[in-house]
PDB file of N, CA and C in Angstrom:
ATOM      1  N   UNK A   1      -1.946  -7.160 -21.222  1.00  0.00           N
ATOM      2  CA  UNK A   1      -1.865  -6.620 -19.878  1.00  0.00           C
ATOM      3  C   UNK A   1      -1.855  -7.778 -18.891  1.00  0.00           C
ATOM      4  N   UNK A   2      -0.709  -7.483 -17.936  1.00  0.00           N
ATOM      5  CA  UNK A   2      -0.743  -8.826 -17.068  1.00  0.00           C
ATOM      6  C   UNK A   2      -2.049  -9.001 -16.243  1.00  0.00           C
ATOM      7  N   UNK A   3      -2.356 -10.030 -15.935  1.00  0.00           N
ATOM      8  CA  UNK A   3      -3.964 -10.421 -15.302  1.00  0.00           C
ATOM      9  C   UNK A   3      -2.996 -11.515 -13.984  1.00  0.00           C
ATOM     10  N   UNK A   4      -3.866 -11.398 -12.573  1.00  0.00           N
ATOM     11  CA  UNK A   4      -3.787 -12.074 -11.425  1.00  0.00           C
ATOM     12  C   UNK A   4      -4.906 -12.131 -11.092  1.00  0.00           C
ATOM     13  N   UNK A   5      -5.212 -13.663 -11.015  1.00  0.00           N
ATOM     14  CA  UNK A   5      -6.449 -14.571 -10.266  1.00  0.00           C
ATOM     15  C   UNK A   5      -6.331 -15.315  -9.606  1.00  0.00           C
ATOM     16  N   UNK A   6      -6.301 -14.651  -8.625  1.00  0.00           N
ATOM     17  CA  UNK A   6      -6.092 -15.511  -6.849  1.00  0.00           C
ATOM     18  C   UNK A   6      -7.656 -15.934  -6.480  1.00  0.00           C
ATOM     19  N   UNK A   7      -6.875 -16.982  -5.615  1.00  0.00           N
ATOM     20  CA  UNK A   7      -8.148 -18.080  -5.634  1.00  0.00           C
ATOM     21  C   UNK A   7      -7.886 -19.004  -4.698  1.00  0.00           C
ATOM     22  N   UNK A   8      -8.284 -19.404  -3.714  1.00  0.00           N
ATOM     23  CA  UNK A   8      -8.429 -20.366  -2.704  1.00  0.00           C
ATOM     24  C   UNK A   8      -9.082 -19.927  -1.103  1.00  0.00           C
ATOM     25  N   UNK A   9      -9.509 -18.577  -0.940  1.00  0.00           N
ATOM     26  CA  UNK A   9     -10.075 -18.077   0.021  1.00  0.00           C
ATOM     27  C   UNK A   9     -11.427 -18.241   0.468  1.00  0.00           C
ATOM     28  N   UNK A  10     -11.631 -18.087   1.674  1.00  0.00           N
ATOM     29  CA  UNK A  10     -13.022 -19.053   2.482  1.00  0.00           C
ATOM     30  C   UNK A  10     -13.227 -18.481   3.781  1.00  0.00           C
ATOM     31  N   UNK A  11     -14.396 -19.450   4.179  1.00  0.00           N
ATOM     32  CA  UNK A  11     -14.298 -18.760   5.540  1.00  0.00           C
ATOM     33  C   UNK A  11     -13.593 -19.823   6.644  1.00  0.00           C
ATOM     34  N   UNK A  12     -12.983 -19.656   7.487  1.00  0.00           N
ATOM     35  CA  UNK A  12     -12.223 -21.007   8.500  1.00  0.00           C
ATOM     36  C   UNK A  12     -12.408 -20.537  10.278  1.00  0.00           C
ATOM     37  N   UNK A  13     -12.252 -21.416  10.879  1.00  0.00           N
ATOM     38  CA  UNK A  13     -12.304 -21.061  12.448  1.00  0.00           C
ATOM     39  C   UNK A  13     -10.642 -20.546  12.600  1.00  0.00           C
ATOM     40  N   UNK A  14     -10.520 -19.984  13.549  1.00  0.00           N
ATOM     41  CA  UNK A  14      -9.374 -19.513  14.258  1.00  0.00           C
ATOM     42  C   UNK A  14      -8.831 -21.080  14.557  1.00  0.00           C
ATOM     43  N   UNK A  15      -7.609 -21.047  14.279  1.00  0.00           N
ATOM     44  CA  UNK A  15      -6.505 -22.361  14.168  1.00  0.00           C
ATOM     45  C   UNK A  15      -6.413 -22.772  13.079  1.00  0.00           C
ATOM     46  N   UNK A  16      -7.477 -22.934  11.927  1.00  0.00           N
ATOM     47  CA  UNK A  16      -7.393 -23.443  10.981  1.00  0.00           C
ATOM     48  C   UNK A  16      -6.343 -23.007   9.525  1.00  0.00           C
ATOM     49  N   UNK A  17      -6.315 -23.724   8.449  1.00  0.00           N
ATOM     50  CA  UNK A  17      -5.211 -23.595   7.380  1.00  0.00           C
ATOM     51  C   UNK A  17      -5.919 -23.360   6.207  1.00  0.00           C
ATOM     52  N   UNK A  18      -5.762 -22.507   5.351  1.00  0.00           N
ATOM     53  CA  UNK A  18      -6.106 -22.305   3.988  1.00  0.00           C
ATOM     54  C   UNK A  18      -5.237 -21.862   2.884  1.00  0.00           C
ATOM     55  N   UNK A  19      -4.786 -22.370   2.049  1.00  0.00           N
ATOM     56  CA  UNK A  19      -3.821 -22.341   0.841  1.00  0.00           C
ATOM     57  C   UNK A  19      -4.474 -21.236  -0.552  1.00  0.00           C
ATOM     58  N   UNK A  20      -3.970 -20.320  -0.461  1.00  0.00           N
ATOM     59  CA  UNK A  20      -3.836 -19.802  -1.660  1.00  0.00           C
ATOM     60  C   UNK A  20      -3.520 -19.764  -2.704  1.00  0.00           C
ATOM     61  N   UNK A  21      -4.035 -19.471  -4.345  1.00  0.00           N
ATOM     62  CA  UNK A  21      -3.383 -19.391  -5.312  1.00  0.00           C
ATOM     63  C   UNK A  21      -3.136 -18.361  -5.889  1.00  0.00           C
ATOM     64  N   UNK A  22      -2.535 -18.263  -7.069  1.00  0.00           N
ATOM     65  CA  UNK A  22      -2.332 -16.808  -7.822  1.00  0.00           C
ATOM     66  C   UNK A  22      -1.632 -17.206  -9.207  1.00  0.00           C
ATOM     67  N   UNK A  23      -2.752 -17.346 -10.036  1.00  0.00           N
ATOM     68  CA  UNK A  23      -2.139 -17.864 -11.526  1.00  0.00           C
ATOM     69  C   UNK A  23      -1.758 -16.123 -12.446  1.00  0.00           C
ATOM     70  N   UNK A  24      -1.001 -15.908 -12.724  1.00  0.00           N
ATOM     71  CA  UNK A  24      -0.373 -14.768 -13.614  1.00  0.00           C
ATOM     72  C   UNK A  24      -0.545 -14.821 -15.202  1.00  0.00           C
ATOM     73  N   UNK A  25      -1.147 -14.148 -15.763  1.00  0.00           N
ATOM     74  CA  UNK A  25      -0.794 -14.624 -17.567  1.00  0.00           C
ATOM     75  C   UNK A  25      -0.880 -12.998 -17.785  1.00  0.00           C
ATOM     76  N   UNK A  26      -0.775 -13.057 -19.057  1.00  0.00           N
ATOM     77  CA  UNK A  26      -0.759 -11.963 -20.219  1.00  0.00           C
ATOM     78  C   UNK A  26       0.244 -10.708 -19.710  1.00  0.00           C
ATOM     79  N   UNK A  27       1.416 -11.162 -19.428  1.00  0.00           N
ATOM     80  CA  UNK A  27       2.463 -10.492 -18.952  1.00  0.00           C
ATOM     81  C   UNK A  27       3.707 -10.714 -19.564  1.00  0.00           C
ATOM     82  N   UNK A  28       4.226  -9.537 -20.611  1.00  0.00           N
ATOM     83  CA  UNK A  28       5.254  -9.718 -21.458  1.00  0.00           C
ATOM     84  C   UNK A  28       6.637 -10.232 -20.313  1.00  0.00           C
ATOM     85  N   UNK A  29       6.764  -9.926 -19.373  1.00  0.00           N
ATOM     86  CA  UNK A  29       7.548 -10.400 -18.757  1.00  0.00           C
ATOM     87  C   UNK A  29       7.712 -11.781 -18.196  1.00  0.00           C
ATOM     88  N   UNK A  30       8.951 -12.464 -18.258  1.00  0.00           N
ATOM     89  CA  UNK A  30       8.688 -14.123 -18.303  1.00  0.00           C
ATOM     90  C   UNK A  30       9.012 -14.042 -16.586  1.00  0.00           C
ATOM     91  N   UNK A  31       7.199 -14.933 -15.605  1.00  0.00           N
ATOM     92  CA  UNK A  31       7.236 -15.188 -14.854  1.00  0.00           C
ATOM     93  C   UNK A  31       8.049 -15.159 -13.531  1.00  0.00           C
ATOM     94  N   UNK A  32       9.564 -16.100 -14.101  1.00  0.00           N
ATOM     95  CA  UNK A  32      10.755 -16.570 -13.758  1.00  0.00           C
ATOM     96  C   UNK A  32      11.655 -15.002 -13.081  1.00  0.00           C
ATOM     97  N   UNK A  33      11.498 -14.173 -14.085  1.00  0.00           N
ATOM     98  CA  UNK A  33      12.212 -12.719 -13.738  1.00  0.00           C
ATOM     99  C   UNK A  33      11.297 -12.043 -12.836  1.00  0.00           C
ATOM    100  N   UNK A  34      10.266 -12.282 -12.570  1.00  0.00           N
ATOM    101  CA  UNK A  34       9.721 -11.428 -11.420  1.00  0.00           C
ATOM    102  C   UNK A  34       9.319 -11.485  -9.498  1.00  0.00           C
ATOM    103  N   UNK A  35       9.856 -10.470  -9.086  1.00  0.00           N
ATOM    104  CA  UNK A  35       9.660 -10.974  -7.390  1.00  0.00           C
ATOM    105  C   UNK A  35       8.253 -10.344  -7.823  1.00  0.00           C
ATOM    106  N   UNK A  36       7.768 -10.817  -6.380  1.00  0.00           N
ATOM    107  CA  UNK A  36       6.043 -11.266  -5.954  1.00  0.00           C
ATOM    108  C   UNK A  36       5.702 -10.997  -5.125  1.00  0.00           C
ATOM    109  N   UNK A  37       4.599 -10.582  -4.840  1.00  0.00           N
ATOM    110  CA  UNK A  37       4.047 -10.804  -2.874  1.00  0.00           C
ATOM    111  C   UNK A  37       2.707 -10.833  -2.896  1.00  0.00           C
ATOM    112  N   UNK A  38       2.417 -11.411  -1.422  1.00  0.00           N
ATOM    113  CA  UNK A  38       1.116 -11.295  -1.188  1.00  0.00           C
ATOM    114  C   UNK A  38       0.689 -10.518  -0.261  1.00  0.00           C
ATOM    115  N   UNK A  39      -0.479  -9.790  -1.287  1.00  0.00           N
ATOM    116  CA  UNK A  39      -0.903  -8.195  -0.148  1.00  0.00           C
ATOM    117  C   UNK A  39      -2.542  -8.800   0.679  1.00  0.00           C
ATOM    118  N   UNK A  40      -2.310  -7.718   1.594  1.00  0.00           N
ATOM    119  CA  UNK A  40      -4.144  -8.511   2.190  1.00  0.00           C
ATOM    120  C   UNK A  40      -4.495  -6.684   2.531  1.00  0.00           C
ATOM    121  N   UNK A  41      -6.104  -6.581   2.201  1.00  0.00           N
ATOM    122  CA  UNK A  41      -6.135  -5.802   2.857  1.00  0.00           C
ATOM    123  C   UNK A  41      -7.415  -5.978   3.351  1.00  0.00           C
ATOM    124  N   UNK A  42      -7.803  -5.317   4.865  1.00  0.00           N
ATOM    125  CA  UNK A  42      -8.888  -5.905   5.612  1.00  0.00           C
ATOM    126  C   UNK A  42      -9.965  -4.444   6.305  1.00  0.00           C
ATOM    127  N   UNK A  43     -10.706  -5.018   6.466  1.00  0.00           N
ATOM    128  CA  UNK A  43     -11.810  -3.650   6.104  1.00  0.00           C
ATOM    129  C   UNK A  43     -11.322  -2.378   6.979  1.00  0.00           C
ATOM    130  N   UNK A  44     -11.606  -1.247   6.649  1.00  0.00           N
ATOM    131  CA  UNK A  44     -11.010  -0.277   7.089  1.00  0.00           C
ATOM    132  C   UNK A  44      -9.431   0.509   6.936  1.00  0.00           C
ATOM    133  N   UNK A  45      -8.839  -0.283   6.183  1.00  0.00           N
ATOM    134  CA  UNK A  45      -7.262  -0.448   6.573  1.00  0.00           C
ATOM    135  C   UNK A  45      -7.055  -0.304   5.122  1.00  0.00           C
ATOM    136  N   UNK A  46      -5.517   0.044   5.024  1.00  0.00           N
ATOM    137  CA  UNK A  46      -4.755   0.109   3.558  1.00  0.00           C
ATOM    138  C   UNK A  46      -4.170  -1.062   3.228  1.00  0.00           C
ATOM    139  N   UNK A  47      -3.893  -1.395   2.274  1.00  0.00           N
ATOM    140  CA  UNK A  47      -3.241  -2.377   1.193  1.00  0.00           C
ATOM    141  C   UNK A  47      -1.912  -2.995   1.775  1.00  0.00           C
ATOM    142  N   UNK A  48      -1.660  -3.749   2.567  1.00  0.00           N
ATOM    143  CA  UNK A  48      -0.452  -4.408   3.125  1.00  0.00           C
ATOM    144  C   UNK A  48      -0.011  -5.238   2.389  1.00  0.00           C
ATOM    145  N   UNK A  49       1.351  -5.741   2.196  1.00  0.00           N
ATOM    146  CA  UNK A  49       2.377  -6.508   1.959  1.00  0.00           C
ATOM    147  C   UNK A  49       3.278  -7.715   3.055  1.00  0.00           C
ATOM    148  N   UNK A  50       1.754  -8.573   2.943  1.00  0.00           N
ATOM    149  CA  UNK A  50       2.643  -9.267   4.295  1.00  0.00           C
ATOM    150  C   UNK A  50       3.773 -10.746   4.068  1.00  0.00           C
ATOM    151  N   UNK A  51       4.222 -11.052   2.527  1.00  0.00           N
ATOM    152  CA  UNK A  51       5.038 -11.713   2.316  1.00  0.00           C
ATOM    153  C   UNK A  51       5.156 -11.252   0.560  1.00  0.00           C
ATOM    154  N   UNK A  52       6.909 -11.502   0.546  1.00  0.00           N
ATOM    155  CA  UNK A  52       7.279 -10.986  -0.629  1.00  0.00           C
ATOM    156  C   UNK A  52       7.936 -12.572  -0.893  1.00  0.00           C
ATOM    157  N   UNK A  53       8.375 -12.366  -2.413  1.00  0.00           N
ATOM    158  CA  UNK A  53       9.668 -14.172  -2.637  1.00  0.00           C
ATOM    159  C   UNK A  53      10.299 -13.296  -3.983  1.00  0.00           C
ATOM    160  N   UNK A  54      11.364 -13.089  -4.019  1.00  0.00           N
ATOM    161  CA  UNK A  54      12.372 -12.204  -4.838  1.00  0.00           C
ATOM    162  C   UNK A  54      12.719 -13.538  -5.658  1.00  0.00           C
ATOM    163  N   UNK A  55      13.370 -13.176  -6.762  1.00  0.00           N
ATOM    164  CA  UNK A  55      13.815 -14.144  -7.136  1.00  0.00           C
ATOM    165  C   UNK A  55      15.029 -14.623  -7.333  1.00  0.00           C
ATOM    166  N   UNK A  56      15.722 -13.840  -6.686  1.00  0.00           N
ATOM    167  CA  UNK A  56      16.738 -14.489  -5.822  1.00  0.00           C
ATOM    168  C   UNK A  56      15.944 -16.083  -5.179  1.00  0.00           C
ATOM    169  N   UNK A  57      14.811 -15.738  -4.624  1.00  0.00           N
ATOM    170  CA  UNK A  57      14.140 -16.755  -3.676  1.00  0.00           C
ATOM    171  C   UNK A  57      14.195 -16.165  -2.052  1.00  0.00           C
ATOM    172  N   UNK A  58      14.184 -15.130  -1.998  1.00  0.00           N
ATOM    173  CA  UNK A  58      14.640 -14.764  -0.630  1.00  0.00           C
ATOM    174  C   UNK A  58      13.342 -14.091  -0.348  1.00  0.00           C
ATOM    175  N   UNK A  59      12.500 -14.596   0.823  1.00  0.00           N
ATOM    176  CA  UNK A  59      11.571 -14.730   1.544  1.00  0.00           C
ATOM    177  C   UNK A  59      11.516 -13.248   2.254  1.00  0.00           C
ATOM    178  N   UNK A  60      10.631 -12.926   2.789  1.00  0.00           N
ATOM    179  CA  UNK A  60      10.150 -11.841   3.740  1.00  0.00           C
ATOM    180  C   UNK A  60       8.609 -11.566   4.269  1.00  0.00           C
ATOM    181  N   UNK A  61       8.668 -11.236   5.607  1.00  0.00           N
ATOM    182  CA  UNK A  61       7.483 -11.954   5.909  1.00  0.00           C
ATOM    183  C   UNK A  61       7.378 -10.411   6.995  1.00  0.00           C
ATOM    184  N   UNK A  62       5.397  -9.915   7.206  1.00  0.00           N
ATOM    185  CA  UNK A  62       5.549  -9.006   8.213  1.00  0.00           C
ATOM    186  C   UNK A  62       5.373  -9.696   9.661  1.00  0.00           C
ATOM    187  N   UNK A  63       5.682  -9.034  10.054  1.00  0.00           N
ATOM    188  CA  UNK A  63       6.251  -9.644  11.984  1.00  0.00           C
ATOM    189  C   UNK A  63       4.761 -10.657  12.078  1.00  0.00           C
ATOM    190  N   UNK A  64       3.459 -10.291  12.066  1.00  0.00           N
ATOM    191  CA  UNK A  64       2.496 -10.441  12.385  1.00  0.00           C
ATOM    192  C   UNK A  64       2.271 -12.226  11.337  1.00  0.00           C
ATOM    193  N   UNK A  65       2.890 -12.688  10.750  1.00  0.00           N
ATOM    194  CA  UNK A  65       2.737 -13.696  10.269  1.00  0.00           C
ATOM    195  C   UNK A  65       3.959 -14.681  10.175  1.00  0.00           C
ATOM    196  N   UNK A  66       4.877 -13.754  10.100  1.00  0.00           N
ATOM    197  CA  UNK A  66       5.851 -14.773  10.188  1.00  0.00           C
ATOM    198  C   UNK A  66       5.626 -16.320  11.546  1.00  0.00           C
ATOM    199  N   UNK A  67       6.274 -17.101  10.578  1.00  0.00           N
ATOM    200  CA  UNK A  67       5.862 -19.021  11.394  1.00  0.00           C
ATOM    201  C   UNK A  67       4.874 -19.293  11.233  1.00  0.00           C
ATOM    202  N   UNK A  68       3.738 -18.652  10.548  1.00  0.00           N
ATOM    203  CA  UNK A  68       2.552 -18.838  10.180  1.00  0.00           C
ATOM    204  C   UNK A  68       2.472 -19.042   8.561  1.00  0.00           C
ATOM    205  N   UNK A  69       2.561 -18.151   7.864  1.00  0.00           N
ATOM    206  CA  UNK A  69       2.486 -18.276   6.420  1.00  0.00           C
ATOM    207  C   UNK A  69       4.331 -18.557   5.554  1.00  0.00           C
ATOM    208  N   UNK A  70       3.565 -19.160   4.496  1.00  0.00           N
ATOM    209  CA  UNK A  70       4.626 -19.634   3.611  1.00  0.00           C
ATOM    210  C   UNK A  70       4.723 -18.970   2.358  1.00  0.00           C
ATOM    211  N   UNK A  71       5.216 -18.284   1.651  1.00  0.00           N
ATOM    212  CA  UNK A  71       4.612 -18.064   0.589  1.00  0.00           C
ATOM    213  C   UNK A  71       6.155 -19.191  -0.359  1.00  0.00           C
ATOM    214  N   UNK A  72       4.998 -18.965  -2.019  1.00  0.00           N
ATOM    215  CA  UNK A  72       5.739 -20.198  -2.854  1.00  0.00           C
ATOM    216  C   UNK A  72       5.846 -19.864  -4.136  1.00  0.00           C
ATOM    217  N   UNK A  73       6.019 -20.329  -4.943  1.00  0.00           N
ATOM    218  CA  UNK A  73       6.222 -20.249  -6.562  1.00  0.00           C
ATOM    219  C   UNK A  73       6.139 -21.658  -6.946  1.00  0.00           C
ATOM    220  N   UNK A  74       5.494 -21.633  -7.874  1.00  0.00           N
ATOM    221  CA  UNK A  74       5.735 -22.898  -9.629  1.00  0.00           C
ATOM    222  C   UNK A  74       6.156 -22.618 -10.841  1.00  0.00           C
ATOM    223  N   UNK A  75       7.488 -22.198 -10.609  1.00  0.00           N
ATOM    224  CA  UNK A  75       7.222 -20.646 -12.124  1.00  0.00           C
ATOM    225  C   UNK A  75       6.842 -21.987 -13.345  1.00  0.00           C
ATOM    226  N   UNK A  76       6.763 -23.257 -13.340  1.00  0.00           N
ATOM    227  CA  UNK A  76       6.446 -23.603 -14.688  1.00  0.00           C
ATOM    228  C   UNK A  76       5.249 -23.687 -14.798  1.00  0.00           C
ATOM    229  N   UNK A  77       4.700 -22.921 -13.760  1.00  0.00           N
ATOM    230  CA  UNK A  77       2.605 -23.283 -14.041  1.00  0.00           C
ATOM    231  C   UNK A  77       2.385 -21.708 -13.535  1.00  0.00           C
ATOM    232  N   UNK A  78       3.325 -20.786 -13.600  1.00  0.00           N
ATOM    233  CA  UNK A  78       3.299 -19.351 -13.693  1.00  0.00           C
ATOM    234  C   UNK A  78       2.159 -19.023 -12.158  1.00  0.00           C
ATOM    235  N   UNK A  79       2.445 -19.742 -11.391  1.00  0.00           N
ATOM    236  CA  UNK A  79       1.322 -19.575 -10.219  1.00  0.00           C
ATOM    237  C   UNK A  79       2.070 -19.326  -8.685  1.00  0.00           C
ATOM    238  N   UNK A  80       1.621 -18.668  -8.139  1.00  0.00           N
ATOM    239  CA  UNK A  80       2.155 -18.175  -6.954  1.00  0.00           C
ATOM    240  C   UNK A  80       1.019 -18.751  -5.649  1.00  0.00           C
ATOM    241  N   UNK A  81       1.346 -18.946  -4.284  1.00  0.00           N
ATOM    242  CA  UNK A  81       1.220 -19.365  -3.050  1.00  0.00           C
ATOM    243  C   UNK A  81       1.523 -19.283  -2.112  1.00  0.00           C
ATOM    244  N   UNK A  82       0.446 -19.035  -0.964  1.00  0.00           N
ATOM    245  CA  UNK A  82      -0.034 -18.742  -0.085  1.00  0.00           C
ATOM    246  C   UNK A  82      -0.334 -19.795   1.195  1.00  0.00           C
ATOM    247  N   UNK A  83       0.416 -20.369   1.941  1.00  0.00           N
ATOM    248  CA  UNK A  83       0.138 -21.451   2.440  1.00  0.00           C
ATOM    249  C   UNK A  83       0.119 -20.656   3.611  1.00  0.00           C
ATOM    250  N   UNK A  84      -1.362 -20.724   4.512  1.00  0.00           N
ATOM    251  CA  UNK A  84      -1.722 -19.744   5.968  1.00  0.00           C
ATOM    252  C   UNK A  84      -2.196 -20.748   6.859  1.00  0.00           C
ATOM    253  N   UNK A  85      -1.006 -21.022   7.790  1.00  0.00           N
ATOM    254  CA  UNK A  85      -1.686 -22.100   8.625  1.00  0.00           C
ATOM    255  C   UNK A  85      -1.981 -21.273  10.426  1.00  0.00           C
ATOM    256  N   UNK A  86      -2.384 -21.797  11.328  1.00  0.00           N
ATOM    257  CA  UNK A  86      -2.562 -21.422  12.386  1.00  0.00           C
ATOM    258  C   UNK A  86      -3.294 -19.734  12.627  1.00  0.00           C
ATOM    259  N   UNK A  87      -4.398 -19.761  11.725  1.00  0.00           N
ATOM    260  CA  UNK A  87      -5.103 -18.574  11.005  1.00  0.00           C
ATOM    261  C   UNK A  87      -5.748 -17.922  12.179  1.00  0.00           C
ATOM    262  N   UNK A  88      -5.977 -16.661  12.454  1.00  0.00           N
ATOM    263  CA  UNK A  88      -6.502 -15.514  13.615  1.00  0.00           C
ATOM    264  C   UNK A  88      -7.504 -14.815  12.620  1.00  0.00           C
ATOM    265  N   UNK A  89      -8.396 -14.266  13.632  1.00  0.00           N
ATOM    266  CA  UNK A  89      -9.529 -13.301  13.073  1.00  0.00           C
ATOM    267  C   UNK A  89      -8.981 -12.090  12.721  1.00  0.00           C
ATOM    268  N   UNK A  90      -7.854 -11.701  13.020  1.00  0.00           N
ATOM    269  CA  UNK A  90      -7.120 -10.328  12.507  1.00  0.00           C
ATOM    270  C   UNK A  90      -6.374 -10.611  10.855  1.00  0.00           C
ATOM    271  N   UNK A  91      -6.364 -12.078  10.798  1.00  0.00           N
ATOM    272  CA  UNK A  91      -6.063 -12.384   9.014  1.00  0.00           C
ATOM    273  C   UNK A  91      -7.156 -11.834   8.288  1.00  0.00           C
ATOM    274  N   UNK A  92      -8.296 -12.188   8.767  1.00  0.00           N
ATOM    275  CA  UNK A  92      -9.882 -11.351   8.063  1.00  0.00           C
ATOM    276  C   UNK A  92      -8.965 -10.054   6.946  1.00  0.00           C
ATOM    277  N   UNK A  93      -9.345 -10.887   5.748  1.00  0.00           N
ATOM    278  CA  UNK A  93      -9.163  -9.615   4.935  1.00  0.00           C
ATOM    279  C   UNK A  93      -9.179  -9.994   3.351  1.00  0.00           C
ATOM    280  N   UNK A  94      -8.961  -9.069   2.511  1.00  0.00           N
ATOM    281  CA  UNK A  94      -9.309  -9.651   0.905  1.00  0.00           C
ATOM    282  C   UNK A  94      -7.395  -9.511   0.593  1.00  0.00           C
ATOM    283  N   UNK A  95      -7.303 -10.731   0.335  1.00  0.00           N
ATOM    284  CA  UNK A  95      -6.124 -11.232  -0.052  1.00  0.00           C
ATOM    285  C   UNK A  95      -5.381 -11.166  -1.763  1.00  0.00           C
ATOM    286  N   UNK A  96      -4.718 -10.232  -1.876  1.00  0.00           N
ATOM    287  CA  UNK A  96      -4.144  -9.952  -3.791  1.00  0.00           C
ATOM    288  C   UNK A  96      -2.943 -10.561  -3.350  1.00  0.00           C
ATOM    289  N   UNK A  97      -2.736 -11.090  -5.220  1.00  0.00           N
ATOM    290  CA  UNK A  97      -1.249 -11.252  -5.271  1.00  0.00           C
ATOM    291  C   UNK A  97      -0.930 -10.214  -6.292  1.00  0.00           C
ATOM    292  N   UNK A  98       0.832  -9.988  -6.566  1.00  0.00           N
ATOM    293  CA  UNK A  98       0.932  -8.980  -7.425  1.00  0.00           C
ATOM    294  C   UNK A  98       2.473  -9.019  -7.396  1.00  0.00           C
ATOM    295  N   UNK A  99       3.048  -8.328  -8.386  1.00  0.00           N
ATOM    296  CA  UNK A  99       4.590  -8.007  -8.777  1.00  0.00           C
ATOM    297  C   UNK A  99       5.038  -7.343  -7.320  1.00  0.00           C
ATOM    298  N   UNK A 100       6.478  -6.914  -7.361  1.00  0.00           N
ATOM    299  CA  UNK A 100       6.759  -6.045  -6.309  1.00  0.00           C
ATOM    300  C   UNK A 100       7.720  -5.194  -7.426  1.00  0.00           C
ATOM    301  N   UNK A 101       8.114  -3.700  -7.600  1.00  0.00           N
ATOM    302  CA  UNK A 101       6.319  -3.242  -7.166  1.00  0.00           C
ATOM    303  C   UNK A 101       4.882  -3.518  -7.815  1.00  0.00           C
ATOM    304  N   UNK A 102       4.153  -3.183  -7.273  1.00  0.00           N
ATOM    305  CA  UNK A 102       2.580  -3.267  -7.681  1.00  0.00           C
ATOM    306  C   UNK A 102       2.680  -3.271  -9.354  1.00  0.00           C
ATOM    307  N   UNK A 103       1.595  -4.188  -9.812  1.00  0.00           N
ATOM    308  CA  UNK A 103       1.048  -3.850 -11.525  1.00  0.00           C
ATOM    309  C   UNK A 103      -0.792  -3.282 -10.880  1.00  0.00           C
ATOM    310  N   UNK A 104      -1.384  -3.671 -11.581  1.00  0.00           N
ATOM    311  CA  UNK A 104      -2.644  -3.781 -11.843  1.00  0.00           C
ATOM    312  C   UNK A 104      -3.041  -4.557 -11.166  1.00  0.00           C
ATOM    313  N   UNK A 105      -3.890  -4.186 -10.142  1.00  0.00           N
ATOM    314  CA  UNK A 105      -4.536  -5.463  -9.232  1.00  0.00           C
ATOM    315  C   UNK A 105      -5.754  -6.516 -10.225  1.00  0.00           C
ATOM    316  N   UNK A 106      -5.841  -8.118  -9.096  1.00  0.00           N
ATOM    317  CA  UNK A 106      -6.599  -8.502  -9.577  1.00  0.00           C
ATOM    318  C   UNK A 106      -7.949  -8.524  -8.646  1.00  0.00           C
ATOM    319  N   UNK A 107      -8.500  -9.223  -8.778  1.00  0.00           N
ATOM    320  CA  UNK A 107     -10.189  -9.293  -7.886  1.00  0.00           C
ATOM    321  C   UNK A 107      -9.925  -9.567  -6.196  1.00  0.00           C
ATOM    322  N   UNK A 108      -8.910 -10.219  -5.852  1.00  0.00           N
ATOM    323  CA  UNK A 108      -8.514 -10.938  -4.901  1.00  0.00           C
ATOM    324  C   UNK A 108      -9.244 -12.016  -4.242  1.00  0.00           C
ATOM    325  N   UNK A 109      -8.734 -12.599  -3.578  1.00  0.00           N
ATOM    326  CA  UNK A 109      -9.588 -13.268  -2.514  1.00  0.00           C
ATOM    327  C   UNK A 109      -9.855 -13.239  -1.259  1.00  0.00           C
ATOM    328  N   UNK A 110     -11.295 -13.507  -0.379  1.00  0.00           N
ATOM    329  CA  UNK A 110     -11.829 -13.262   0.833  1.00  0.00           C
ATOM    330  C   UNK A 110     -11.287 -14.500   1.479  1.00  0.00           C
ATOM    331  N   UNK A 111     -10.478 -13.611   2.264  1.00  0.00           N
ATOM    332  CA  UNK A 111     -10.088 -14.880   3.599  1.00  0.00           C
ATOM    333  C   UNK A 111     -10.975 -14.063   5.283  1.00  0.00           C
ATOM    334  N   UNK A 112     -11.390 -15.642   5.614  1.00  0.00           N
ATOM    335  CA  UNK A 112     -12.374 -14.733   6.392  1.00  0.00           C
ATOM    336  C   UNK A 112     -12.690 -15.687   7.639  1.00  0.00           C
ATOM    337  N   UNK A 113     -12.011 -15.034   9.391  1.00  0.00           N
ATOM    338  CA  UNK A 113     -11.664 -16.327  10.042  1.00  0.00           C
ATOM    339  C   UNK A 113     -12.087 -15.954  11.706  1.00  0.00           C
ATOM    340  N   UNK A 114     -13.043 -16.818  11.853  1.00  0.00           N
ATOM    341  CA  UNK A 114     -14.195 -16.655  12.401  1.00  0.00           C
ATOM    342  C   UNK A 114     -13.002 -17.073  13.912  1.00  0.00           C
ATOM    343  N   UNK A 115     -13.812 -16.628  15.108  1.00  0.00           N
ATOM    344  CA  UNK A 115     -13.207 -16.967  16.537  1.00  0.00           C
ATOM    345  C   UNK A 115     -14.002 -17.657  17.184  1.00  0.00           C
TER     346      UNK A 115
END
């Protein structure tokens, strides 16, 4: 069963940058063939999708982050990324990565950004 363990989340001031990870294993499907995204979801609220990377390579981003976040791939270290720079207290939220569409979530990570 595929497993996602995202990992690089903290707490930061408003302006600040924090990089995400998302290592993928035990997934019969090879890495390389799958689009991706990174979901956040923040207390009260449902499960958002605020950057996808197809593998085509073709990017998509929700209004609210775009010029701000990057998202990335290593498919030879099967790990996905999250690069969040110029960070707001409305990022506050627990951050998954995952297939598009959805598999099985993993634990995620707390991004958490103080004003």
């Amino acid at each position: 069963q595929v497993q996602f363990v995202e990992s690089g989340g903290g707490l930061v001031q408003a302006g600040g940058s924090l990089r995400l990870s998302c290592v993928v294993s035990g997934s019969t499907w090879r890495f390389i063939s799958k689009s991706m995204g990174w979901y956040r979801q923040a207390p009260g609220s449902g499960r958002e999708l605020v950057a996808s990377l197809r593998v085509d390579g073709n990017t998509n981003y929700v209004d609210s982050v775009k010029g701000r976040f990057t998202i990335s791939r290593d498919n030879a270290k099967n790990t996905m990324y999250l690069e969040m720079n110029s960070l707001k207290p409305e990022d506050t939220a627990v951050y998954y990565c995952n297939y598009l569409p959805a598999a099985a979530w993993g634990q995620g990570t707390q991004v958490t950004v103080s004003s």
